[in-house]
PDB file of N, CA and C in Angstrom:
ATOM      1  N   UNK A   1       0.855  -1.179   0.000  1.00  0.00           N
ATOM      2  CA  UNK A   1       0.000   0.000   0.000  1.00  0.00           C
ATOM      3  C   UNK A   1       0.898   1.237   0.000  1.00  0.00           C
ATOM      4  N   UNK A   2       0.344   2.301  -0.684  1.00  0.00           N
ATOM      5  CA  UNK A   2       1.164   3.762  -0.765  1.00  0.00           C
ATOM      6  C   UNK A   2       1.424   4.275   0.488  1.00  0.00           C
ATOM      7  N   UNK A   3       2.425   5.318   0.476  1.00  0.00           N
ATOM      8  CA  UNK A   3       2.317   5.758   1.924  1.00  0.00           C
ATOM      9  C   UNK A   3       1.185   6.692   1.572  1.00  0.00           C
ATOM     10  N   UNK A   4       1.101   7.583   0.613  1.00  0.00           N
ATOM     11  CA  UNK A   4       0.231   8.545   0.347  1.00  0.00           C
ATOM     12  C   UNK A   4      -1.330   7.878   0.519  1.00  0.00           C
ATOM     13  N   UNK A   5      -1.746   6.665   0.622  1.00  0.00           N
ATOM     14  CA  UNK A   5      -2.556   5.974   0.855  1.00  0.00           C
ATOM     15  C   UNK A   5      -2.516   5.952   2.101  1.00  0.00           C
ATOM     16  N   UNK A   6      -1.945   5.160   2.721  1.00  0.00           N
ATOM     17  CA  UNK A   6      -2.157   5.461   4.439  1.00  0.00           C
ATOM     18  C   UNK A   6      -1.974   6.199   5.269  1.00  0.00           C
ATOM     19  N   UNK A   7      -1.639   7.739   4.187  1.00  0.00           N
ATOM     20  CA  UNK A   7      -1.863   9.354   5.089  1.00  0.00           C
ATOM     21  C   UNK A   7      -2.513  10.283   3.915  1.00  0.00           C
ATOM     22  N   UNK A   8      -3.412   9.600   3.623  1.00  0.00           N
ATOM     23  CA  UNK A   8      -4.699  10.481   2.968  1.00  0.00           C
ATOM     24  C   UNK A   8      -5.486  11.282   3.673  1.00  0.00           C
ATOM     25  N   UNK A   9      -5.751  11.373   5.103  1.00  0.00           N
ATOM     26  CA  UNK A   9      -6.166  11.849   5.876  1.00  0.00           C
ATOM     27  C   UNK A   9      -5.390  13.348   6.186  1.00  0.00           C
ATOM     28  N   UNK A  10      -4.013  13.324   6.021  1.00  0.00           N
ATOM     29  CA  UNK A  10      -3.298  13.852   6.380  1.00  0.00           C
ATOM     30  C   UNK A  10      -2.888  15.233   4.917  1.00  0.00           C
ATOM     31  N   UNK A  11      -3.380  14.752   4.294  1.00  0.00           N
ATOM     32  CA  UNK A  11      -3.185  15.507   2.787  1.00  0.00           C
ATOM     33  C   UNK A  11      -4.630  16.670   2.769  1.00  0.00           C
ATOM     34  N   UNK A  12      -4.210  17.480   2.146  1.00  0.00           N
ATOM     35  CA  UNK A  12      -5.082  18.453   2.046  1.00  0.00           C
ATOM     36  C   UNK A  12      -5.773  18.340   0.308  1.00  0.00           C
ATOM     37  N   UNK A  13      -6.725  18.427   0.322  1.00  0.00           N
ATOM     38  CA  UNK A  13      -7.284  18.327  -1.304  1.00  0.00           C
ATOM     39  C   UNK A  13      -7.885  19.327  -1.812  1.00  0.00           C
ATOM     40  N   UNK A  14      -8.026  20.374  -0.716  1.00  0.00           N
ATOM     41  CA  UNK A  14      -8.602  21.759  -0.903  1.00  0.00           C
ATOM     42  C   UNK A  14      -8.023  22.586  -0.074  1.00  0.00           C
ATOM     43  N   UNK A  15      -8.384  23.703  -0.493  1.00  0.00           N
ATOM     44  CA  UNK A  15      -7.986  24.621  -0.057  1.00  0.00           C
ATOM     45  C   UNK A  15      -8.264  25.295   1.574  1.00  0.00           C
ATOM     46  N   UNK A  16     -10.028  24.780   1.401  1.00  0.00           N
ATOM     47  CA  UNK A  16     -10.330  24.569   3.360  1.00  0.00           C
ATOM     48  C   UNK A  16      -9.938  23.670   3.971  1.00  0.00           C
ATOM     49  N   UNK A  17      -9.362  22.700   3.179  1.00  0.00           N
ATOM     50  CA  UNK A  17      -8.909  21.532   4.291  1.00  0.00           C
ATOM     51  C   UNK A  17      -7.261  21.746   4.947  1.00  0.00           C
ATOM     52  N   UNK A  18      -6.354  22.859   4.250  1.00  0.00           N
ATOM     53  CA  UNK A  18      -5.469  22.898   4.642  1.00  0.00           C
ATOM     54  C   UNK A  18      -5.443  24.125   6.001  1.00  0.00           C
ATOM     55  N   UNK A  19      -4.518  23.487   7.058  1.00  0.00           N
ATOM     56  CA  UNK A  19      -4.207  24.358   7.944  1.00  0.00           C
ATOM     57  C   UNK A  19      -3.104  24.669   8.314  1.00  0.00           C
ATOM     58  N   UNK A  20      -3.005  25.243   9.687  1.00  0.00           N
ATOM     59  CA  UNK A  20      -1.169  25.079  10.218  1.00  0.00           C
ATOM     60  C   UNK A  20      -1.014  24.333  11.320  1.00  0.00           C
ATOM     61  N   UNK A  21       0.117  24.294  11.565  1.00  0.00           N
ATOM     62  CA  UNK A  21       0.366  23.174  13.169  1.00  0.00           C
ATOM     63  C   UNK A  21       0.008  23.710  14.383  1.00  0.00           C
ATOM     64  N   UNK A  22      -1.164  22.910  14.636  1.00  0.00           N
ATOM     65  CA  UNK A  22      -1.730  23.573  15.913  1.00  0.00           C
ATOM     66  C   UNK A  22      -1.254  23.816  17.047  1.00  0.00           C
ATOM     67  N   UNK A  23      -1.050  24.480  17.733  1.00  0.00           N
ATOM     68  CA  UNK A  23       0.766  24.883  18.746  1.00  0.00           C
ATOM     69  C   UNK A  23       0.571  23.581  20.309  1.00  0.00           C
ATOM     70  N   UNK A  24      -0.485  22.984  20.018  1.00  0.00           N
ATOM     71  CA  UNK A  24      -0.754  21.413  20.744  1.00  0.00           C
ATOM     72  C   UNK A  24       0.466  20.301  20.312  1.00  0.00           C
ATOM     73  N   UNK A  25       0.555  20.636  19.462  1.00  0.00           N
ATOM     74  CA  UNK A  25       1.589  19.638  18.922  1.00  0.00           C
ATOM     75  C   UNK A  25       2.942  19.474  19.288  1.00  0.00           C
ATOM     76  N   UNK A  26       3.291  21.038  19.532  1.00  0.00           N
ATOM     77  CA  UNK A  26       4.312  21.424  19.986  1.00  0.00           C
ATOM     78  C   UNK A  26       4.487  23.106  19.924  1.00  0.00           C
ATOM     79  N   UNK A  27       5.801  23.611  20.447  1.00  0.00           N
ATOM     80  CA  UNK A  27       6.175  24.799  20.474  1.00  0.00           C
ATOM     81  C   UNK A  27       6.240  25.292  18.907  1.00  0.00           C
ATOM     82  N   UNK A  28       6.240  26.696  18.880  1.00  0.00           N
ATOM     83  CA  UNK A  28       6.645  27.144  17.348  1.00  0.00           C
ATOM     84  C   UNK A  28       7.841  27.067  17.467  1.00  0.00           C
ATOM     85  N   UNK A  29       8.236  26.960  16.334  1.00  0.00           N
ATOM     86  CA  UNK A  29       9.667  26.784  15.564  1.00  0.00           C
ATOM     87  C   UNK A  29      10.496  27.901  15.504  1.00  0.00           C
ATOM     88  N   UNK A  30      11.530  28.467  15.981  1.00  0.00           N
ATOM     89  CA  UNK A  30      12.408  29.509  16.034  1.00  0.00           C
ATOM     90  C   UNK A  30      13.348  29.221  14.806  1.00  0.00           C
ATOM     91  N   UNK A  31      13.484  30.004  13.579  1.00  0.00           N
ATOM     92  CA  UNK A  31      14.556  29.509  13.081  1.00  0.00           C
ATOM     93  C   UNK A  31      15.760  30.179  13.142  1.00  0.00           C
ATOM     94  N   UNK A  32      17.053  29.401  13.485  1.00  0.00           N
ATOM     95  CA  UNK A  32      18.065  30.014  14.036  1.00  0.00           C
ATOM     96  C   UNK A  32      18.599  31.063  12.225  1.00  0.00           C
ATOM     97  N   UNK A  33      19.482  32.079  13.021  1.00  0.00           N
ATOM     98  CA  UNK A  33      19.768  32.739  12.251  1.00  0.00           C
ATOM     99  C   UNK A  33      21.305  33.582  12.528  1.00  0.00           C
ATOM    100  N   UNK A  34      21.907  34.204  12.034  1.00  0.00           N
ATOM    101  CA  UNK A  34      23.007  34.518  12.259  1.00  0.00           C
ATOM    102  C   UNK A  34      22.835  36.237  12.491  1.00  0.00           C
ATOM    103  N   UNK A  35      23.526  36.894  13.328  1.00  0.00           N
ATOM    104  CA  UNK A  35      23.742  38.113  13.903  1.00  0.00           C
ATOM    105  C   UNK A  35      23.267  39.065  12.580  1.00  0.00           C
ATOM    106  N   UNK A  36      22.337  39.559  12.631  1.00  0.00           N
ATOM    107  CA  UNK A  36      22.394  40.832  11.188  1.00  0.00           C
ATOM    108  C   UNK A  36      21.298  41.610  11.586  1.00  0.00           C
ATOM    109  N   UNK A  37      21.204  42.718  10.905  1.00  0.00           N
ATOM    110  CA  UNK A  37      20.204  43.834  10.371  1.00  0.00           C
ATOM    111  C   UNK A  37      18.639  43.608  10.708  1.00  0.00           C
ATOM    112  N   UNK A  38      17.465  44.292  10.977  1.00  0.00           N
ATOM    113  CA  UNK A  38      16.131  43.629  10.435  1.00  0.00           C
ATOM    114  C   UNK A  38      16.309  44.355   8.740  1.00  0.00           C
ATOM    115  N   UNK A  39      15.421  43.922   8.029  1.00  0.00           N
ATOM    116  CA  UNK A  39      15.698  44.339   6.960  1.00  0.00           C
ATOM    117  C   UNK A  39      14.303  44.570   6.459  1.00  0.00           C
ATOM    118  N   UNK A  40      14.014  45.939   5.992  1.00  0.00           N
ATOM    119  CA  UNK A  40      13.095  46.402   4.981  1.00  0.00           C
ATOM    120  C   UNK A  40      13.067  46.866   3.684  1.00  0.00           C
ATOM    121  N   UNK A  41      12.642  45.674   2.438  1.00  0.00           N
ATOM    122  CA  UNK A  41      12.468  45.625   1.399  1.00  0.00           C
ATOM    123  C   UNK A  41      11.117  46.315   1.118  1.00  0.00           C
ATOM    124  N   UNK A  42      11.354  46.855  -0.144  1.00  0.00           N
ATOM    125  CA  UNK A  42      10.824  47.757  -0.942  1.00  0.00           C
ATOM    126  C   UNK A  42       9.751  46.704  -1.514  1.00  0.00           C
ATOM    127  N   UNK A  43       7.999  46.930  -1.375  1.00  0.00           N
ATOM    128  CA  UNK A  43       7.145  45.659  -2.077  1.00  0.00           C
ATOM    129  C   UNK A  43       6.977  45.965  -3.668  1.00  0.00           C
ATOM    130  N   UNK A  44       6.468  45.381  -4.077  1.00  0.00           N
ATOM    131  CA  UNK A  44       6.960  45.213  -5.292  1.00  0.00           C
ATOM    132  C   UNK A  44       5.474  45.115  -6.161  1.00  0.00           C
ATOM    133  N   UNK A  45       5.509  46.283  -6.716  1.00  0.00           N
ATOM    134  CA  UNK A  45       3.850  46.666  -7.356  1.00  0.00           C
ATOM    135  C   UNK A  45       3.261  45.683  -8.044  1.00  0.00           C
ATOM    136  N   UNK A  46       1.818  45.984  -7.380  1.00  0.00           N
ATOM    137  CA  UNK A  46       0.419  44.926  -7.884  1.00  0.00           C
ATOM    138  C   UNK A  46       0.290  45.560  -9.458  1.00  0.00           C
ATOM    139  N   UNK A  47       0.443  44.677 -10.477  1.00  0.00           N
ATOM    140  CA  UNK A  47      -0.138  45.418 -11.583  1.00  0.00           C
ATOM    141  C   UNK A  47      -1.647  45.563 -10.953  1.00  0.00           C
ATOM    142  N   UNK A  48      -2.316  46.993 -10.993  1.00  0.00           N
ATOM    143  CA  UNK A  48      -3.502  47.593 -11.276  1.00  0.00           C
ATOM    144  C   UNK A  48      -4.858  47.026 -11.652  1.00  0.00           C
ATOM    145  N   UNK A  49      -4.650  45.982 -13.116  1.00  0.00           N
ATOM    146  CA  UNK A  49      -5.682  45.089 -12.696  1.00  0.00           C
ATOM    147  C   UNK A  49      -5.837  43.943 -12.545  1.00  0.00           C
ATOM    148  N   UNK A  50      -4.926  43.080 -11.422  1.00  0.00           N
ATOM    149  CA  UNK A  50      -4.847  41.946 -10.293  1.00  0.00           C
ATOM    150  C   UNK A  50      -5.407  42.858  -9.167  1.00  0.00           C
ATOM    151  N   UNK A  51      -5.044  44.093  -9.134  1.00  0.00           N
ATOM    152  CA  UNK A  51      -4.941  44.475  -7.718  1.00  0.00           C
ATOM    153  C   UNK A  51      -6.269  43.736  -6.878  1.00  0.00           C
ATOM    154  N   UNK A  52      -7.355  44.177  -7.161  1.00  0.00           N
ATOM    155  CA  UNK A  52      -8.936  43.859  -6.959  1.00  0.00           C
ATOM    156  C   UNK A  52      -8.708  41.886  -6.182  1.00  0.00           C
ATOM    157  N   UNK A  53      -8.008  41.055  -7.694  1.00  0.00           N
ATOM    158  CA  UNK A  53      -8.125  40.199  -7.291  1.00  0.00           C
ATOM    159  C   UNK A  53      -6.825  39.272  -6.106  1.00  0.00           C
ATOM    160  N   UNK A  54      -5.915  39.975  -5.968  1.00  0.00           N
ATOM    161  CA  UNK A  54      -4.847  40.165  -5.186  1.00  0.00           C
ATOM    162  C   UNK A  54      -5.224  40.859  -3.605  1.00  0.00           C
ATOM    163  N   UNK A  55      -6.011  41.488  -3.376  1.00  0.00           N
ATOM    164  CA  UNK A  55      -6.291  41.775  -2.068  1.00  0.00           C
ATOM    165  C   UNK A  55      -7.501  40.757  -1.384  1.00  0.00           C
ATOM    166  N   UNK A  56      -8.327  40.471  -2.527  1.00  0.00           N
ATOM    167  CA  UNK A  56      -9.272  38.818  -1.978  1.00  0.00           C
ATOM    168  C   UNK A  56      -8.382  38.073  -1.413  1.00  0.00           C
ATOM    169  N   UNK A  57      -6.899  37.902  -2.026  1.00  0.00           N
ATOM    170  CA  UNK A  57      -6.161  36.742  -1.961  1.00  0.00           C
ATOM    171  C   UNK A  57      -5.829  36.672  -0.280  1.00  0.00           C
ATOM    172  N   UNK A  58      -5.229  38.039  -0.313  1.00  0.00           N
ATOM    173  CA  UNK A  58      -4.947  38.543   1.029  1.00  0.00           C
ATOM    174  C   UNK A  58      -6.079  38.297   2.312  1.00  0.00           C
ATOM    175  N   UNK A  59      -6.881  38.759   2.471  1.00  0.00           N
ATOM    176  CA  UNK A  59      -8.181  38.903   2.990  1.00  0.00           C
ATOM    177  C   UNK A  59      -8.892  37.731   3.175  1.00  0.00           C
ATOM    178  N   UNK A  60      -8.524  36.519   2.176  1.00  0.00           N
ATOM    179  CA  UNK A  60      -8.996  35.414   2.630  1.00  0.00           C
ATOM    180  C   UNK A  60      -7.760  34.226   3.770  1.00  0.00           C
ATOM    181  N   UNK A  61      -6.835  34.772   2.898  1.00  0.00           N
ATOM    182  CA  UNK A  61      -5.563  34.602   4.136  1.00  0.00           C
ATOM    183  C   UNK A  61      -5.599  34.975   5.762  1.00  0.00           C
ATOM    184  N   UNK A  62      -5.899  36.211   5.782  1.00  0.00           N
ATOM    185  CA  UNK A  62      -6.214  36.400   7.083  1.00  0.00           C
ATOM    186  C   UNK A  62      -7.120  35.938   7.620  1.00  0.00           C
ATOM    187  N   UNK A  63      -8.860  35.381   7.014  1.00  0.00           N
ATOM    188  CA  UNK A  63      -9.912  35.099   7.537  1.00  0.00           C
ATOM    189  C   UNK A  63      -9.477  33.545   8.330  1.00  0.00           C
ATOM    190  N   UNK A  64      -8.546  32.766   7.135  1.00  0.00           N
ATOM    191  CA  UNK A  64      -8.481  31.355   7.630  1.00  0.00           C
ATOM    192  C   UNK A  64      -7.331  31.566   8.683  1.00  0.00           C
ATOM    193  N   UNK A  65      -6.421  32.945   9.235  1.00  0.00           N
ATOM    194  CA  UNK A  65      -5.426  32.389  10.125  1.00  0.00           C
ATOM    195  C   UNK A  65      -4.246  32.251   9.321  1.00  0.00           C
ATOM    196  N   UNK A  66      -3.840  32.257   8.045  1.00  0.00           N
ATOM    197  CA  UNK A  66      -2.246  31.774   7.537  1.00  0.00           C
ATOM    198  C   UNK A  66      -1.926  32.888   8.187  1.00  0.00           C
ATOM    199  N   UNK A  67      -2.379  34.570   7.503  1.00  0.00           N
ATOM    200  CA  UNK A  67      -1.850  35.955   7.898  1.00  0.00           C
ATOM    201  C   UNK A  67      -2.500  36.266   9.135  1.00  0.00           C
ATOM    202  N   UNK A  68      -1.719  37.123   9.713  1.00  0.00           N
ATOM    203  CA  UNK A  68      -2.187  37.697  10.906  1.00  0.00           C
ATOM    204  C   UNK A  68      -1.177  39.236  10.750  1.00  0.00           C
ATOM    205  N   UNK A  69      -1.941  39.993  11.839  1.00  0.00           N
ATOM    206  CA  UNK A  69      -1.044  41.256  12.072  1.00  0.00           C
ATOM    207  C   UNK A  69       0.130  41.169  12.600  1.00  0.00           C
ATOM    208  N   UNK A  70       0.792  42.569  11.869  1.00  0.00           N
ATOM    209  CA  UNK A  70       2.397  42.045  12.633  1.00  0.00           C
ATOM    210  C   UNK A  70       2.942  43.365  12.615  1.00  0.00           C
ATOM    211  N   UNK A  71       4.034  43.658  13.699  1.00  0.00           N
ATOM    212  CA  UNK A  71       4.576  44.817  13.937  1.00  0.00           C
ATOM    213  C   UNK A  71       6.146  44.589  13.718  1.00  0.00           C
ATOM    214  N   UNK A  72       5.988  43.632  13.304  1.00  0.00           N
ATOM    215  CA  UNK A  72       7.816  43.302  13.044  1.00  0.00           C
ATOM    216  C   UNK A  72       8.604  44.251  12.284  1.00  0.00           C
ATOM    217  N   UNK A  73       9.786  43.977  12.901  1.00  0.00           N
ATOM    218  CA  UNK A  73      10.701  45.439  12.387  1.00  0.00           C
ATOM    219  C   UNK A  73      11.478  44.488  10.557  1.00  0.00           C
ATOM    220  N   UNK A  74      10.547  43.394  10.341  1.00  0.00           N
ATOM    221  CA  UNK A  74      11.301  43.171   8.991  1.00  0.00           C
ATOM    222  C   UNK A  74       9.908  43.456   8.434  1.00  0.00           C
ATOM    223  N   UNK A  75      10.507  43.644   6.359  1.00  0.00           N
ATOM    224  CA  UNK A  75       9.181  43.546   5.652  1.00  0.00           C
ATOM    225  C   UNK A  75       9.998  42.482   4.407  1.00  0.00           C
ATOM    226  N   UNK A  76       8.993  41.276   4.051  1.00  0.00           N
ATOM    227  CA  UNK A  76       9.752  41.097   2.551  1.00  0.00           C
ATOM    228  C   UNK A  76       8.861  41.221   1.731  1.00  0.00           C
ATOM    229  N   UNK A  77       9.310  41.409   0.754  1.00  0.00           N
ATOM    230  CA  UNK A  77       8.247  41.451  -0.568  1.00  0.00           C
ATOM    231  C   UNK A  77       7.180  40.737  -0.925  1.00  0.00           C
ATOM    232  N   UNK A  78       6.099  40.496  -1.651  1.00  0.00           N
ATOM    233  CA  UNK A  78       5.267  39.881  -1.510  1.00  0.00           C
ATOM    234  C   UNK A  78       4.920  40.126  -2.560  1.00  0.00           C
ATOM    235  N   UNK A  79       4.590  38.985  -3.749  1.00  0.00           N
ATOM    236  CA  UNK A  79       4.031  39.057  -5.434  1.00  0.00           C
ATOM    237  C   UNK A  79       3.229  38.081  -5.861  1.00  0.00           C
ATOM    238  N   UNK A  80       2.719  38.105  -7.303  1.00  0.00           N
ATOM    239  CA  UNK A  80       1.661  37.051  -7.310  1.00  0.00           C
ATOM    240  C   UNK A  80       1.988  36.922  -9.008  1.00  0.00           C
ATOM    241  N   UNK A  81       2.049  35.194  -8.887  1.00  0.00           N
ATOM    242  CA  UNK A  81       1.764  34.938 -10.703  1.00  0.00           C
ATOM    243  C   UNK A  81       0.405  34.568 -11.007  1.00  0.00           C
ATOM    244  N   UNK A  82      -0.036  34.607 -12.149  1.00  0.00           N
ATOM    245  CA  UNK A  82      -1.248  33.655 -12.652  1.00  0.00           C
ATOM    246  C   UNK A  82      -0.819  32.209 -12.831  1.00  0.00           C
ATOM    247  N   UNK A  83      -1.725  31.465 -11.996  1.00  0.00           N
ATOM    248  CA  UNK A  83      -1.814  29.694 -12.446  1.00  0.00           C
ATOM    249  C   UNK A  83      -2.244  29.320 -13.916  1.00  0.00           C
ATOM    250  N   UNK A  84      -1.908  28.225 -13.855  1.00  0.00           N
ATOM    251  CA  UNK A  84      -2.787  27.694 -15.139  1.00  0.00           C
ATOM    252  C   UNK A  84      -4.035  28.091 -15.779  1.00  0.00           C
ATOM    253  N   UNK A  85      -4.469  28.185 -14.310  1.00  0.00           N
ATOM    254  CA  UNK A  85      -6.174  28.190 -14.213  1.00  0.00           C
ATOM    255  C   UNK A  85      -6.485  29.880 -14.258  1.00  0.00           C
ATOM    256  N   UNK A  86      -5.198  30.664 -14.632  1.00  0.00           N
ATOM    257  CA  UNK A  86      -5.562  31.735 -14.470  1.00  0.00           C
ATOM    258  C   UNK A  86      -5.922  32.371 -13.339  1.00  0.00           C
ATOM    259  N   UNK A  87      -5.927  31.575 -11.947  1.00  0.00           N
ATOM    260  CA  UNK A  87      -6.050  32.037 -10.979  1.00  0.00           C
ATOM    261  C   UNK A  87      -4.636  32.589 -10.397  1.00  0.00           C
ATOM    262  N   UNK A  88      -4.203  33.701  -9.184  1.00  0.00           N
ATOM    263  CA  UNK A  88      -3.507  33.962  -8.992  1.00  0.00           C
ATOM    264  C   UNK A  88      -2.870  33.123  -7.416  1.00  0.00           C
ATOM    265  N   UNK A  89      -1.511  33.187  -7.672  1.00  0.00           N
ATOM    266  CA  UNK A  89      -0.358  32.577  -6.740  1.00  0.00           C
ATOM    267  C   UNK A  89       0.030  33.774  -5.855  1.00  0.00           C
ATOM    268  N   UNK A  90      -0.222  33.644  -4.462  1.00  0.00           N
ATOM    269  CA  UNK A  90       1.122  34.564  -3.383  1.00  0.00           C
ATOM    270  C   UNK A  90       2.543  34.206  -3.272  1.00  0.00           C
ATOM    271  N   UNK A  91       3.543  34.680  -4.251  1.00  0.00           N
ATOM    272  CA  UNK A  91       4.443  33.969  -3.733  1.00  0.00           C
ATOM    273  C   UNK A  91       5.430  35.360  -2.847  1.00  0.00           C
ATOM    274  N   UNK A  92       6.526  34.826  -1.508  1.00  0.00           N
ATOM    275  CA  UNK A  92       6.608  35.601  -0.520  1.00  0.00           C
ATOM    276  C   UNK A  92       8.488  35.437  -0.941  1.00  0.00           C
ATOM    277  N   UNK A  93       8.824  36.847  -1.484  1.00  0.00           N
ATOM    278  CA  UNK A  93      10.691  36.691  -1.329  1.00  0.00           C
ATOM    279  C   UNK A  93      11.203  36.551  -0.113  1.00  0.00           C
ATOM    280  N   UNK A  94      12.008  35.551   0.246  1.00  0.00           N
ATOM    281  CA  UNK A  94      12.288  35.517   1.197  1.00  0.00           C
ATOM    282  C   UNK A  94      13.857  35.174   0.776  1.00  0.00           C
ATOM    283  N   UNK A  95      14.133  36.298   0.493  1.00  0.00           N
ATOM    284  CA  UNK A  95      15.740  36.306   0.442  1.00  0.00           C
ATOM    285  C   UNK A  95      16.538  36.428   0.981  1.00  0.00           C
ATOM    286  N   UNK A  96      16.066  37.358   1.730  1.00  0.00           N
ATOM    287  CA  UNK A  96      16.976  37.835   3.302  1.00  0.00           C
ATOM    288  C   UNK A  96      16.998  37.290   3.884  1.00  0.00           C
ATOM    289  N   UNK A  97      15.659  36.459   4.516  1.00  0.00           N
ATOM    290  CA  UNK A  97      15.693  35.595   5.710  1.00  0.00           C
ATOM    291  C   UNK A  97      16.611  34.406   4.796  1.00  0.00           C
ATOM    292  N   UNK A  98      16.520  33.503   3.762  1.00  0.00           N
ATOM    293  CA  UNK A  98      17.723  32.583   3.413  1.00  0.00           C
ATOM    294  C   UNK A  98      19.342  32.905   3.801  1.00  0.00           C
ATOM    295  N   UNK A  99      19.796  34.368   3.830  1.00  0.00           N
ATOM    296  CA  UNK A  99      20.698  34.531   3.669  1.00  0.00           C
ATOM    297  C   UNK A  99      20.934  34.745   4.842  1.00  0.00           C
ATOM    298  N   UNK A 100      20.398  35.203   6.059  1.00  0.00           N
ATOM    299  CA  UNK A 100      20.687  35.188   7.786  1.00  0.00           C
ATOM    300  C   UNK A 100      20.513  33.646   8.229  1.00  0.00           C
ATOM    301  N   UNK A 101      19.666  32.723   7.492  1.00  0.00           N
ATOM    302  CA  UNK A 101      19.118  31.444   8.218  1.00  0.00           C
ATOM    303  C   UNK A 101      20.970  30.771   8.681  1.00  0.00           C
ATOM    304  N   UNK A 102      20.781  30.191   9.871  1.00  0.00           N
ATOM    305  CA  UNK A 102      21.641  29.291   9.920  1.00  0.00           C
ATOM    306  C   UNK A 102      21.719  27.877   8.992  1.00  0.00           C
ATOM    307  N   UNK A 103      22.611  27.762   7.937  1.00  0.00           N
ATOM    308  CA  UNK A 103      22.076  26.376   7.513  1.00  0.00           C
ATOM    309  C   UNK A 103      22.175  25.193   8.101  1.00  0.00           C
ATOM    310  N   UNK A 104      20.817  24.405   8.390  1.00  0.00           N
ATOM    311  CA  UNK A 104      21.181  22.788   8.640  1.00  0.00           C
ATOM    312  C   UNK A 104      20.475  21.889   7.546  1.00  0.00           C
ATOM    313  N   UNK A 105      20.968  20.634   7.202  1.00  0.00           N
ATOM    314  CA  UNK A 105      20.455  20.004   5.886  1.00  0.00           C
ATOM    315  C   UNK A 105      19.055  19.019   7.122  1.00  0.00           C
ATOM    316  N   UNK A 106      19.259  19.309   8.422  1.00  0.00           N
ATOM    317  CA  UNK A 106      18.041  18.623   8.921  1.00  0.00           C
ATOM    318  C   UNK A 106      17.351  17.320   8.349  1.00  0.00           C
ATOM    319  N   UNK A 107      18.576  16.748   7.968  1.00  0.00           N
ATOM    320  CA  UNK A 107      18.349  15.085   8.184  1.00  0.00           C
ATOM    321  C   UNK A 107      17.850  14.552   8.687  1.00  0.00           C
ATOM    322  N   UNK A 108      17.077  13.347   8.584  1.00  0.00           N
ATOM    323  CA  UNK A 108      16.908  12.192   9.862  1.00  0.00           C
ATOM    324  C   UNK A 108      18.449  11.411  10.137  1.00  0.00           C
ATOM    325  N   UNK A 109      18.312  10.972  11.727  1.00  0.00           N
ATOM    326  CA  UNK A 109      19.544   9.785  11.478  1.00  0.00           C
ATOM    327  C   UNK A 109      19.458   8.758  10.593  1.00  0.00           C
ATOM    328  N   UNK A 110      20.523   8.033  10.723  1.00  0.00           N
ATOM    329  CA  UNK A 110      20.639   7.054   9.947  1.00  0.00           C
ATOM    330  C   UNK A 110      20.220   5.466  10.341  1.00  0.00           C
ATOM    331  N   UNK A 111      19.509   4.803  10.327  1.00  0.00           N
ATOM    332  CA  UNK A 111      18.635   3.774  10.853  1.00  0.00           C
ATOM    333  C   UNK A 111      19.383   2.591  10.463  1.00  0.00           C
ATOM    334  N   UNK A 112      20.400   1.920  10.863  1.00  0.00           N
ATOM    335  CA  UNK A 112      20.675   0.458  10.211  1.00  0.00           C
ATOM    336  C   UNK A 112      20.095  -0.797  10.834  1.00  0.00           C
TER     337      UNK A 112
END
């Protein structure tokens, strides 16, 4: 049997079915990072007519909980492509934070 079969439960197939890790599970995740700057990037313009459908995007983000308010002293950019379907994508630069992250390749051990 698949594994994707015996964690079908666990897969999201829509868009209401996906959530985040409920903080029951455990603590949030700190990701380590190395000594630097906060950093505020310049956002990076809505063409004019997405805008309309680019702030739904937003707005439904916040309703389900992904977004929330924030006073943080960083900003990164934030843009959107069209899908296939012609619907639009959030995608979030996160360049800066890659380049402060501490790297770990966060392996599992090795099981013999």
């Amino acid at each position: 049997m698949s594994v994707i079969k015996l964690r079908e439960k666990a897969i999201a197939s829509s868009e209401e079915e996906r959530g985040l890790l409920k903080h029951s599970y455990g603590k949030p995740y700190k990701i380590p990072v190395i000594p630097h700057k906060p950093w505020k990037k310049k956002p990076i313009p809505i063409p004019i007519p997405i805008l309309p459908q680019f702030i739904e995007l937003i707005r439904e983000r916040i309703r389900k909980g992904i977004y929330e308010h924030s006073t943080s002293s960083y900003t990164s950019p934030v843009f959107c492509v069209a899908k296939s379907n012609a619907k639009l994508r959030i995608l979030h630069d996160f360049q800066e934070l890659i380049k402060a992250t501490i790297k770990d390749s966060g392996l599992p051990p090795q099981i013999r």
